[in-house]
PDB file of N, CA and C in Angstrom:
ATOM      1  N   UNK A   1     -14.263  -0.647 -17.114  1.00  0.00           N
ATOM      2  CA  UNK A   1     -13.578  -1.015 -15.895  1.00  0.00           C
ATOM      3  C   UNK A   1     -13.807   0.068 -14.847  1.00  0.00           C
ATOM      4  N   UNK A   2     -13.653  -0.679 -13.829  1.00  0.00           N
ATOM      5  CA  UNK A   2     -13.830   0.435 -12.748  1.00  0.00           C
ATOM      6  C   UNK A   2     -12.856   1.537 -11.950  1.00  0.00           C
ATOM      7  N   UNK A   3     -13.091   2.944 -12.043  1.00  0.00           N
ATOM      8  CA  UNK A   3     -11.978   3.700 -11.403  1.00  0.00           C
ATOM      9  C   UNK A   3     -11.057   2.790 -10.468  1.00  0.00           C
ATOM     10  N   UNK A   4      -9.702   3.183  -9.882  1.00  0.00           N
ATOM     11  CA  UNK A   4      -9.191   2.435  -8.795  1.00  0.00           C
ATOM     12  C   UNK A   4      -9.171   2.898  -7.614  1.00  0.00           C
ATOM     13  N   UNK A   5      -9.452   2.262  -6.717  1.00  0.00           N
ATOM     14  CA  UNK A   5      -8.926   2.412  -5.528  1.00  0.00           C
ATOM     15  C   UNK A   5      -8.409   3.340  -4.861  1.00  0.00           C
ATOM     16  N   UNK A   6      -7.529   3.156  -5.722  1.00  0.00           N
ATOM     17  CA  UNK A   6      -6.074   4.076  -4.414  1.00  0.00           C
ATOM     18  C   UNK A   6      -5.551   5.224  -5.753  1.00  0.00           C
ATOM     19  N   UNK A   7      -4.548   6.195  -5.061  1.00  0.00           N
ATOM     20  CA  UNK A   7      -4.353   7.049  -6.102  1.00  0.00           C
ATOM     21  C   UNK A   7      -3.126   7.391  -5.640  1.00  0.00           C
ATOM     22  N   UNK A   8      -1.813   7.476  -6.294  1.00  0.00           N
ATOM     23  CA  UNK A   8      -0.250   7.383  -5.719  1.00  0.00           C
ATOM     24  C   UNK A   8      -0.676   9.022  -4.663  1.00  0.00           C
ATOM     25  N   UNK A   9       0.759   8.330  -3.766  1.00  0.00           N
ATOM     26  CA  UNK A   9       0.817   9.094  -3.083  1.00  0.00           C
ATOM     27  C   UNK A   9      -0.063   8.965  -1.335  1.00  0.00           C
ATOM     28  N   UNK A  10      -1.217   8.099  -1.612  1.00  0.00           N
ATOM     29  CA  UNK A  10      -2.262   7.351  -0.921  1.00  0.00           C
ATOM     30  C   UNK A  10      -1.540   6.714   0.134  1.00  0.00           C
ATOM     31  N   UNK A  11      -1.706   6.333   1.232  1.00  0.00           N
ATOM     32  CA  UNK A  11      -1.534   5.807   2.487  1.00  0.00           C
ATOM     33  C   UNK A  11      -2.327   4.448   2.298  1.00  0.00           C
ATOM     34  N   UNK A  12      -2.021   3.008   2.772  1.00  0.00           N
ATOM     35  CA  UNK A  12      -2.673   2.113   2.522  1.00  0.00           C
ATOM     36  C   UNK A  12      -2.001   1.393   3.342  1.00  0.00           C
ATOM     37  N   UNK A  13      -2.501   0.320   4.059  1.00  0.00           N
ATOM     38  CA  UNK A  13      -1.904  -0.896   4.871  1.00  0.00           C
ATOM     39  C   UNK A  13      -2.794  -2.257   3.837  1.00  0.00           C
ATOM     40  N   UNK A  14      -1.675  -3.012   4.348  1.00  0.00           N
ATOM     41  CA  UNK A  14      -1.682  -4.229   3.426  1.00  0.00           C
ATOM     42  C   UNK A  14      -2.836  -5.491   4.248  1.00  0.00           C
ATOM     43  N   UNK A  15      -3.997  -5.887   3.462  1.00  0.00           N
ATOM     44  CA  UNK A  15      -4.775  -6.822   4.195  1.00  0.00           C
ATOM     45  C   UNK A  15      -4.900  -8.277   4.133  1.00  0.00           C
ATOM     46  N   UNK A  16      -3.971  -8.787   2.868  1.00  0.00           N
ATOM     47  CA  UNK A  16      -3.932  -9.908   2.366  1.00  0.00           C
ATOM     48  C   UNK A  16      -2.217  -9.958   2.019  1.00  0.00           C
ATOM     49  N   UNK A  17      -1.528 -11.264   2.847  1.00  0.00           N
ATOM     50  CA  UNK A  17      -0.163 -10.863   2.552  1.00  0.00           C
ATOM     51  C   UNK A  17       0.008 -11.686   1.843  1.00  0.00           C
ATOM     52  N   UNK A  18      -0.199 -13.041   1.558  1.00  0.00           N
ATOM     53  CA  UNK A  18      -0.286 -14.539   1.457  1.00  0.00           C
ATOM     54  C   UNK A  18       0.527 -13.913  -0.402  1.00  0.00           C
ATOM     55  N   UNK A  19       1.747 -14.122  -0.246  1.00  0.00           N
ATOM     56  CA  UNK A  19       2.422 -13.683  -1.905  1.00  0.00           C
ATOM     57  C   UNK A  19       2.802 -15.185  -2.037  1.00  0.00           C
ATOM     58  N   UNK A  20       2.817 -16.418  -1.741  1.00  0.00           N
ATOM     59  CA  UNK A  20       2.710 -17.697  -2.178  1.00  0.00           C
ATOM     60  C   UNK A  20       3.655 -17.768  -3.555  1.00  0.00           C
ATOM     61  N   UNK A  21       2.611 -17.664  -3.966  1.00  0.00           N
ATOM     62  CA  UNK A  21       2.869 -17.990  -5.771  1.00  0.00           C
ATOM     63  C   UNK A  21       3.619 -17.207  -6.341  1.00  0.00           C
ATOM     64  N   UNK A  22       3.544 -15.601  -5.871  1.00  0.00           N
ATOM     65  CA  UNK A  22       4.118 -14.585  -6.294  1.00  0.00           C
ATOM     66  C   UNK A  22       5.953 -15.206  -5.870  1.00  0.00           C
ATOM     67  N   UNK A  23       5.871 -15.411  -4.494  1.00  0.00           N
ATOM     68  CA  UNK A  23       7.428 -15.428  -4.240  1.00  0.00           C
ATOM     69  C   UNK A  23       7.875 -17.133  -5.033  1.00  0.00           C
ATOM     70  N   UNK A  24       7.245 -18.053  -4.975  1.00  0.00           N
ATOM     71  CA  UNK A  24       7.713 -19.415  -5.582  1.00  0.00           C
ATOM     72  C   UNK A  24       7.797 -19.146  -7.126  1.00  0.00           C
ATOM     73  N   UNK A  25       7.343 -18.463  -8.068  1.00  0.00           N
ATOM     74  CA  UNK A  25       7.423 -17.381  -9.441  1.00  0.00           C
ATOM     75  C   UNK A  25       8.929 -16.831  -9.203  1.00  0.00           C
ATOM     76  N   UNK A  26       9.333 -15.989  -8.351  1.00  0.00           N
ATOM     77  CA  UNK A  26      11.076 -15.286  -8.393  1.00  0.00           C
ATOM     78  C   UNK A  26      10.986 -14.780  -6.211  1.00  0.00           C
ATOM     79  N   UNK A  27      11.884 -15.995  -5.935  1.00  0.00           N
ATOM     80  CA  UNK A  27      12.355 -15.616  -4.617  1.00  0.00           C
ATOM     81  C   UNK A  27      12.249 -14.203  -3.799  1.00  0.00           C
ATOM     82  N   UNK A  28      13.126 -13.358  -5.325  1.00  0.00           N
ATOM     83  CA  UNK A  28      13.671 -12.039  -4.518  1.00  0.00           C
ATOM     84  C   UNK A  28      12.715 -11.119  -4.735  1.00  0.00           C
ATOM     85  N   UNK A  29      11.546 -11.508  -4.925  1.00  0.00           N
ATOM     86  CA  UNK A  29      10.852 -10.080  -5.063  1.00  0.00           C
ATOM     87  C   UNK A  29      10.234 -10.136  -3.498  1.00  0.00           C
ATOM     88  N   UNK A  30      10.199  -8.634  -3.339  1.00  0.00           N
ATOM     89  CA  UNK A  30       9.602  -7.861  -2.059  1.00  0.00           C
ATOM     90  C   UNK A  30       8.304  -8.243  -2.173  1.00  0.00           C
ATOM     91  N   UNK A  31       7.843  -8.310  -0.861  1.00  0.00           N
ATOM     92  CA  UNK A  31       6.430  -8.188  -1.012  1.00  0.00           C
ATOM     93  C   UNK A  31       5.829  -7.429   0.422  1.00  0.00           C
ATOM     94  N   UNK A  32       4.763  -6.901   0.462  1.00  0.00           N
ATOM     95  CA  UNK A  32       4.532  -6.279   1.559  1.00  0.00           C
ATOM     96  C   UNK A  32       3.665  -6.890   2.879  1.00  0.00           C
ATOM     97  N   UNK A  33       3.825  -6.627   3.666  1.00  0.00           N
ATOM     98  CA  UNK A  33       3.299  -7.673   5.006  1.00  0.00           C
ATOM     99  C   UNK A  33       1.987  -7.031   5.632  1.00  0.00           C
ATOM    100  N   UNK A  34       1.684  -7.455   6.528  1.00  0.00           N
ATOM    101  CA  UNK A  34       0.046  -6.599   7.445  1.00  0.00           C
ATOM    102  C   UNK A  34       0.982  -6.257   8.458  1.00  0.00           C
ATOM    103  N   UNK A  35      -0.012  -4.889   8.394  1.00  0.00           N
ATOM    104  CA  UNK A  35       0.516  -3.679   9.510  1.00  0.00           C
ATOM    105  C   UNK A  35       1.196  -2.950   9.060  1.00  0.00           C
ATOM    106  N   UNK A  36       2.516  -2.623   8.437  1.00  0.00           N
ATOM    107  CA  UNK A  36       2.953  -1.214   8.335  1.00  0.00           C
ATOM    108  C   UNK A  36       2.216  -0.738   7.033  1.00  0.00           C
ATOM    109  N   UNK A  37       2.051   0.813   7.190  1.00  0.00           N
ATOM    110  CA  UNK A  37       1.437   1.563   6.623  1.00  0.00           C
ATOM    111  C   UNK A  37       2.491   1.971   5.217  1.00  0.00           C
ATOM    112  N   UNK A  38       1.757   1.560   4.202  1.00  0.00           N
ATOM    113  CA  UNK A  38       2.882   1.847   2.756  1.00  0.00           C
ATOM    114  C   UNK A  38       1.761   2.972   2.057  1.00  0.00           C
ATOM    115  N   UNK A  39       2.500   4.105   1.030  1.00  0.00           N
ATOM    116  CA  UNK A  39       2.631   4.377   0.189  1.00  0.00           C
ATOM    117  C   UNK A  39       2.178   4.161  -1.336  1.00  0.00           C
ATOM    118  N   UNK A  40       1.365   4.761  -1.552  1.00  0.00           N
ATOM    119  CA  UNK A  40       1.143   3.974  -3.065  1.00  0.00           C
ATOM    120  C   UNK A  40       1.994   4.485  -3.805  1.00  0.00           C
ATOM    121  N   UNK A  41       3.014   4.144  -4.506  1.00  0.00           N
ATOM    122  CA  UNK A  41       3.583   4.826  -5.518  1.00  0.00           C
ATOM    123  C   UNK A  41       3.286   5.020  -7.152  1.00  0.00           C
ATOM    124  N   UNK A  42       3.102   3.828  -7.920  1.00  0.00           N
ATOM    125  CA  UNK A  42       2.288   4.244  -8.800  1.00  0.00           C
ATOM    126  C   UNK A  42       0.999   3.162  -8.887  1.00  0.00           C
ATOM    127  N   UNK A  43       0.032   3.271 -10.111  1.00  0.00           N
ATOM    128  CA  UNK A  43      -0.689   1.934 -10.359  1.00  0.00           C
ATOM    129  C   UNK A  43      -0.832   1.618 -11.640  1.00  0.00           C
ATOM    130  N   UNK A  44      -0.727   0.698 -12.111  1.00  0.00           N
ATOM    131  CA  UNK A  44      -0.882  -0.164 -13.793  1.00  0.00           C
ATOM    132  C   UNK A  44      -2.126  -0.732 -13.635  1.00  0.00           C
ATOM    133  N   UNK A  45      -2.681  -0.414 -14.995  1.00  0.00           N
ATOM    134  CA  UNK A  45      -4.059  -1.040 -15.463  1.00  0.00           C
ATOM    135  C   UNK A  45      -4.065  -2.505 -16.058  1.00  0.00           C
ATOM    136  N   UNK A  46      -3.793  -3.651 -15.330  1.00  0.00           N
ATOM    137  CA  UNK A  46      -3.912  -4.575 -15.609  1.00  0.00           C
ATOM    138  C   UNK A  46      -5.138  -5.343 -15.701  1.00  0.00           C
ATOM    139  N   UNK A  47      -5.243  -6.549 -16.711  1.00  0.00           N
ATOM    140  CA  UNK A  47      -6.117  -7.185 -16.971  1.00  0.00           C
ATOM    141  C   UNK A  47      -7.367  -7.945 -16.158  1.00  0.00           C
ATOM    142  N   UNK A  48      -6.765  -7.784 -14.862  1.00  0.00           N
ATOM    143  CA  UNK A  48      -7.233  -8.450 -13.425  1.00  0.00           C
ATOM    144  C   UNK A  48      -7.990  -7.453 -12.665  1.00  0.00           C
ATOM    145  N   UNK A  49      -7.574  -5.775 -13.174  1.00  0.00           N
ATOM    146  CA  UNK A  49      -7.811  -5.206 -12.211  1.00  0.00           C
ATOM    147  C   UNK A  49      -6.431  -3.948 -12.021  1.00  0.00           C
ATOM    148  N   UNK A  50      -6.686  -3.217 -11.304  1.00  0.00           N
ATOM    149  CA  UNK A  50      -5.033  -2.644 -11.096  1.00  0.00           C
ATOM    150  C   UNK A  50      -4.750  -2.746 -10.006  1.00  0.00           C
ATOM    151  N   UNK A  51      -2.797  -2.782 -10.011  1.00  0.00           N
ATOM    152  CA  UNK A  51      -1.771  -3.211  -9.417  1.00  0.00           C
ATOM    153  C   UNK A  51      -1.295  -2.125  -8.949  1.00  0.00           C
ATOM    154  N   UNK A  52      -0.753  -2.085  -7.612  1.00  0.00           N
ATOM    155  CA  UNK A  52       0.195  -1.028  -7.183  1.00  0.00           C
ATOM    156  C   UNK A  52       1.532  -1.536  -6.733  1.00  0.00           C
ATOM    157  N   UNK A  53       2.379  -0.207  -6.633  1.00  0.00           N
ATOM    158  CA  UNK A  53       4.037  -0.407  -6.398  1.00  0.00           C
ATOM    159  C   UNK A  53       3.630   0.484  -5.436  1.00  0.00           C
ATOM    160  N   UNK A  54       4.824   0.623  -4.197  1.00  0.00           N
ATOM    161  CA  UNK A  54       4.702   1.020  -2.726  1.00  0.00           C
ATOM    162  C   UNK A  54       5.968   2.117  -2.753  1.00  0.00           C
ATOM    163  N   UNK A  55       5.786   2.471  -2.284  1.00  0.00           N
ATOM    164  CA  UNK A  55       6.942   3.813  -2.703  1.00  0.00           C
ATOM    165  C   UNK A  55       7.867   2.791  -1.324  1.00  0.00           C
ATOM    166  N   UNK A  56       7.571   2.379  -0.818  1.00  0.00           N
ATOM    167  CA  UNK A  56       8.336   1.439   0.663  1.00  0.00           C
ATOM    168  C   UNK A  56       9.382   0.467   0.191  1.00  0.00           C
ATOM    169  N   UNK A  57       8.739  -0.139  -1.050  1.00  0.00           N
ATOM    170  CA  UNK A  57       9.239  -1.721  -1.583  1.00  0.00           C
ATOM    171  C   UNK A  57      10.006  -1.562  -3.383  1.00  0.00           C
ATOM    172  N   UNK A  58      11.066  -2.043  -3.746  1.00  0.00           N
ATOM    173  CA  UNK A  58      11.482  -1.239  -4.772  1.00  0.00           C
ATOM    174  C   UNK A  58      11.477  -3.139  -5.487  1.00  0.00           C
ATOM    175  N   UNK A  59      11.333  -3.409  -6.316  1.00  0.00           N
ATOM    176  CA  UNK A  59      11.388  -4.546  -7.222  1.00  0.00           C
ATOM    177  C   UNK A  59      12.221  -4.610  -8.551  1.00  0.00           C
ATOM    178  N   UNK A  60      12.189  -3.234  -8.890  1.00  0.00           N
ATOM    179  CA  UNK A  60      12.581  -3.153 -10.411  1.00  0.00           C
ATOM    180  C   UNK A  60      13.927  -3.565 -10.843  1.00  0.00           C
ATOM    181  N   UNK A  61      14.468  -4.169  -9.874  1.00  0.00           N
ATOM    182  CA  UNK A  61      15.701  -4.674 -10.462  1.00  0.00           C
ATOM    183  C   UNK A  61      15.599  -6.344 -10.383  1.00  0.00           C
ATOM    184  N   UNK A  62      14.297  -6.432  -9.746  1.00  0.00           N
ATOM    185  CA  UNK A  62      14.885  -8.231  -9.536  1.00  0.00           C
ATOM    186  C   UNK A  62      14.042  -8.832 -10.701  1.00  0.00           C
ATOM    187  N   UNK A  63      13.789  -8.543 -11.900  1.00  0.00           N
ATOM    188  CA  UNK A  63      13.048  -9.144 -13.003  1.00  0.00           C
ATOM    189  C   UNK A  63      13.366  -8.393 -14.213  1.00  0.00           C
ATOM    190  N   UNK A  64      15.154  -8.130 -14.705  1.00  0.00           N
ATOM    191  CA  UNK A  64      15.076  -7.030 -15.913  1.00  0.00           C
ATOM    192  C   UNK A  64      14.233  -7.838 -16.923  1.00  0.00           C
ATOM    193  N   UNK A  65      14.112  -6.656 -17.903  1.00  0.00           N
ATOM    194  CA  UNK A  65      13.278  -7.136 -18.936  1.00  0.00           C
ATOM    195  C   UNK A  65      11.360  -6.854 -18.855  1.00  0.00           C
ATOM    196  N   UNK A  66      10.906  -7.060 -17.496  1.00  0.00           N
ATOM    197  CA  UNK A  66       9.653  -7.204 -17.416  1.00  0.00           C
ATOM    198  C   UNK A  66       9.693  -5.752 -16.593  1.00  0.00           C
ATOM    199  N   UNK A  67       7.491  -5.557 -16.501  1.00  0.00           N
ATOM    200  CA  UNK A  67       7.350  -4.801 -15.400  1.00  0.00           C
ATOM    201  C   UNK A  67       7.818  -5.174 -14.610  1.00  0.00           C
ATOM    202  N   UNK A  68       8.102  -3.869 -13.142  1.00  0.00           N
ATOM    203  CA  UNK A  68       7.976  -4.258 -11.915  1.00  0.00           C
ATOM    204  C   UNK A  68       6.975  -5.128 -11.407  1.00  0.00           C
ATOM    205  N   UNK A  69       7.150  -5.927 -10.370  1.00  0.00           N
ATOM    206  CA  UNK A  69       6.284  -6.378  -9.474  1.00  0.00           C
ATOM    207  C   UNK A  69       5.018  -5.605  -8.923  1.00  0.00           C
ATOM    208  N   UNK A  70       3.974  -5.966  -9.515  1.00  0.00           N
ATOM    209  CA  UNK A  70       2.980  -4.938  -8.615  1.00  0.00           C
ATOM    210  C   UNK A  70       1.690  -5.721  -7.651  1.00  0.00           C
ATOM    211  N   UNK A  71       1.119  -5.228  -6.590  1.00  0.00           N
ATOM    212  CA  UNK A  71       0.382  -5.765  -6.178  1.00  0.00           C
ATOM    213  C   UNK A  71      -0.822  -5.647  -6.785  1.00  0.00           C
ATOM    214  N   UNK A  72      -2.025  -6.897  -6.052  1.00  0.00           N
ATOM    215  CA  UNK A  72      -3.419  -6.234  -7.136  1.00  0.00           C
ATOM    216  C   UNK A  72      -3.992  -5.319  -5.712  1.00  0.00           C
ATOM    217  N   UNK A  73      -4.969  -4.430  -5.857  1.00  0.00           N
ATOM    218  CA  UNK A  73      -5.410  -3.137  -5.015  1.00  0.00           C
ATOM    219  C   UNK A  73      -6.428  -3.624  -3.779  1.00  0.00           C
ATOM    220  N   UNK A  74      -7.053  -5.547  -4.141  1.00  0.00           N
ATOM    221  CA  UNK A  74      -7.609  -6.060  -3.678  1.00  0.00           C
ATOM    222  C   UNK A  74      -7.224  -6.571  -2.230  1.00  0.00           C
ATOM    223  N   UNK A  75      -5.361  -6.520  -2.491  1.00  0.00           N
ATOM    224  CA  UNK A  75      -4.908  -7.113  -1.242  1.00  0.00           C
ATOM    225  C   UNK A  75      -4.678  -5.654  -0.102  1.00  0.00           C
ATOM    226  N   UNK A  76      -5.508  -4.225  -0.238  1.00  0.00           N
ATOM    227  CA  UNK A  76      -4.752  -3.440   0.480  1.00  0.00           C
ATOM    228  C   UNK A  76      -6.298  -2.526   0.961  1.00  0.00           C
ATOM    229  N   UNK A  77      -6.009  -1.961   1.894  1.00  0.00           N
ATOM    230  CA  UNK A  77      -7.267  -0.692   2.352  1.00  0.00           C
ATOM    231  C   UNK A  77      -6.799   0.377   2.644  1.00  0.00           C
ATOM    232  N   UNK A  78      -7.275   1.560   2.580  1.00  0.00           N
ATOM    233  CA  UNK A  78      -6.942   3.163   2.747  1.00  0.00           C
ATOM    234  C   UNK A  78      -6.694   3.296   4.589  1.00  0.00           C
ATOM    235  N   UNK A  79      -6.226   3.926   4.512  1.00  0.00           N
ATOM    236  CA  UNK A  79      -5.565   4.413   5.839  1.00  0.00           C
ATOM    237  C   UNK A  79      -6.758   5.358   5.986  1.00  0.00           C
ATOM    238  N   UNK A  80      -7.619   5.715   6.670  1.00  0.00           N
ATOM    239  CA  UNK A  80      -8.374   6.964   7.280  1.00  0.00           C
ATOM    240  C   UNK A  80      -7.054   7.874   7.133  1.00  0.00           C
ATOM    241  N   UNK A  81      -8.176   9.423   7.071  1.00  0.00           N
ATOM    242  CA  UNK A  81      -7.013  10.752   6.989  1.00  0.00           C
ATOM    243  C   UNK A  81      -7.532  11.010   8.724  1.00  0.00           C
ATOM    244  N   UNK A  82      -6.862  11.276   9.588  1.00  0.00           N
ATOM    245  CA  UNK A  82      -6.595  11.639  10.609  1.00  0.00           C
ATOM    246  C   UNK A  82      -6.248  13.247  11.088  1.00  0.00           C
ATOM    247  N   UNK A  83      -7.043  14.239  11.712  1.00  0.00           N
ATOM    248  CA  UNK A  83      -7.134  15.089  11.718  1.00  0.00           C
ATOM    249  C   UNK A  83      -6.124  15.354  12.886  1.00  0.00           C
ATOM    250  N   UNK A  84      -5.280  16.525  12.554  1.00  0.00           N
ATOM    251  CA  UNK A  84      -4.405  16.979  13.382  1.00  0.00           C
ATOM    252  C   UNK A  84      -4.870  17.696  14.505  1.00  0.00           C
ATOM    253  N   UNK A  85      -4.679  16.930  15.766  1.00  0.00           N
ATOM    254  CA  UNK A  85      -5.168  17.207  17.339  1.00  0.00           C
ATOM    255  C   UNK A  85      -4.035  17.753  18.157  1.00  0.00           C
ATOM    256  N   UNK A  86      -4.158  19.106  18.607  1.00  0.00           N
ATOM    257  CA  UNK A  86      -3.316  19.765  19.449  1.00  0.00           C
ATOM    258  C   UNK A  86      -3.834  19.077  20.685  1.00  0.00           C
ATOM    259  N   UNK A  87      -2.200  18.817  21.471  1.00  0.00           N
ATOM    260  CA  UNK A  87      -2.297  17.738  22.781  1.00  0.00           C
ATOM    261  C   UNK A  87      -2.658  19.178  23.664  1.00  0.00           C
ATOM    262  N   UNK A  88      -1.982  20.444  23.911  1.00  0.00           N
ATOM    263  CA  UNK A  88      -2.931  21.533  24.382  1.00  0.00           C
ATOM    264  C   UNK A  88      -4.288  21.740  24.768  1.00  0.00           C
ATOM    265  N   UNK A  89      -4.884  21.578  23.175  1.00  0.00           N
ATOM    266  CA  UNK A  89      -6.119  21.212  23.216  1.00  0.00           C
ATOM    267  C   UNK A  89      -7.177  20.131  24.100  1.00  0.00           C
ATOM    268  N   UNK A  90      -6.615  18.857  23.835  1.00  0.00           N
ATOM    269  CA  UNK A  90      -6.707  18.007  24.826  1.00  0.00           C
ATOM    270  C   UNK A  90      -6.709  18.014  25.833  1.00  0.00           C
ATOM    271  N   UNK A  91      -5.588  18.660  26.501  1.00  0.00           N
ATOM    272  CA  UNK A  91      -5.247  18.522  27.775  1.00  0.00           C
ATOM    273  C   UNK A  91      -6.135  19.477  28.439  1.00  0.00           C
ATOM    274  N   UNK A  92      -6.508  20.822  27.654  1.00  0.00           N
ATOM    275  CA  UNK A  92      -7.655  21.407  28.374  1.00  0.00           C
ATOM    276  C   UNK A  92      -9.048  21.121  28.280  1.00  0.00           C
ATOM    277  N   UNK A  93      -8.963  20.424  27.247  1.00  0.00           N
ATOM    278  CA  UNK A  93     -10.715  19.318  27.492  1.00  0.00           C
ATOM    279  C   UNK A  93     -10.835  18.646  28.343  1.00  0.00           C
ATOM    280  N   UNK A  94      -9.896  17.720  28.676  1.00  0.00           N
ATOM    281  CA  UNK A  94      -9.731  16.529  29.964  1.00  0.00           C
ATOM    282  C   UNK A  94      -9.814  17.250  30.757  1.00  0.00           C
ATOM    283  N   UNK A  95      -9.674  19.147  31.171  1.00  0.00           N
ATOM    284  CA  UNK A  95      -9.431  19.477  32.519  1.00  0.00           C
ATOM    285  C   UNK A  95     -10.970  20.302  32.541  1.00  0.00           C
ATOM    286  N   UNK A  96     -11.172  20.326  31.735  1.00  0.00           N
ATOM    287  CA  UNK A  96     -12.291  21.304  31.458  1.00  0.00           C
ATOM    288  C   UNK A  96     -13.704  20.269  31.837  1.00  0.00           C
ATOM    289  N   UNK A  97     -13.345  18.814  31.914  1.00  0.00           N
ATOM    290  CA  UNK A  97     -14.409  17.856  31.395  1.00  0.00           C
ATOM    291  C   UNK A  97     -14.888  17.432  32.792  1.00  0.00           C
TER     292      UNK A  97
END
């Protein structure tokens, strides 16, 4: 199988929200939407592939007995790391430019 994806702790926005089946399966589980930026919290090696939990979205109570709810890694993409820009900086490039 192939390494995963994402690695907790990871920054990820959600690209596929469509939980359909997932929510008609048990109402109350969370699921995550497009656009805000989640958290990977952990990931399980499932049979499909692996699943992540969102440090954002908490499930573990709405299914005792079973795992948590997890997503598969297919529905999500990495956030770029974004380099910290002093507006200083900036502001004397724009004047400098």
């Amino acid at each position: 199988m192939n390494p995963p994806l994402f690695h907790p702790g990871q920054a990820v926005v959600c690209t596929n929200d469509d939980f359909t089946v997932l929510r008609a399966q048990n109402p109350a589980i969370q699921t995550p939407k497009r656009g805000p930026i989640y958290t990977v919290r952990s990931l399980y090696d499932t049979p499909r592939g692996y699943g992540l939990t969102l440090a954002e979205i908490s499930n573990a109570g709405v299914a005792p007995g079973f795992p948590e709810a997890n997503f598969h890694e297919s529905r999500f993409a990495a956030v770029p790391d974004v380099e910290e820009v002093s507006l200083a900086e900036l502001m004397e490039e724009s004047v400098l430019a």
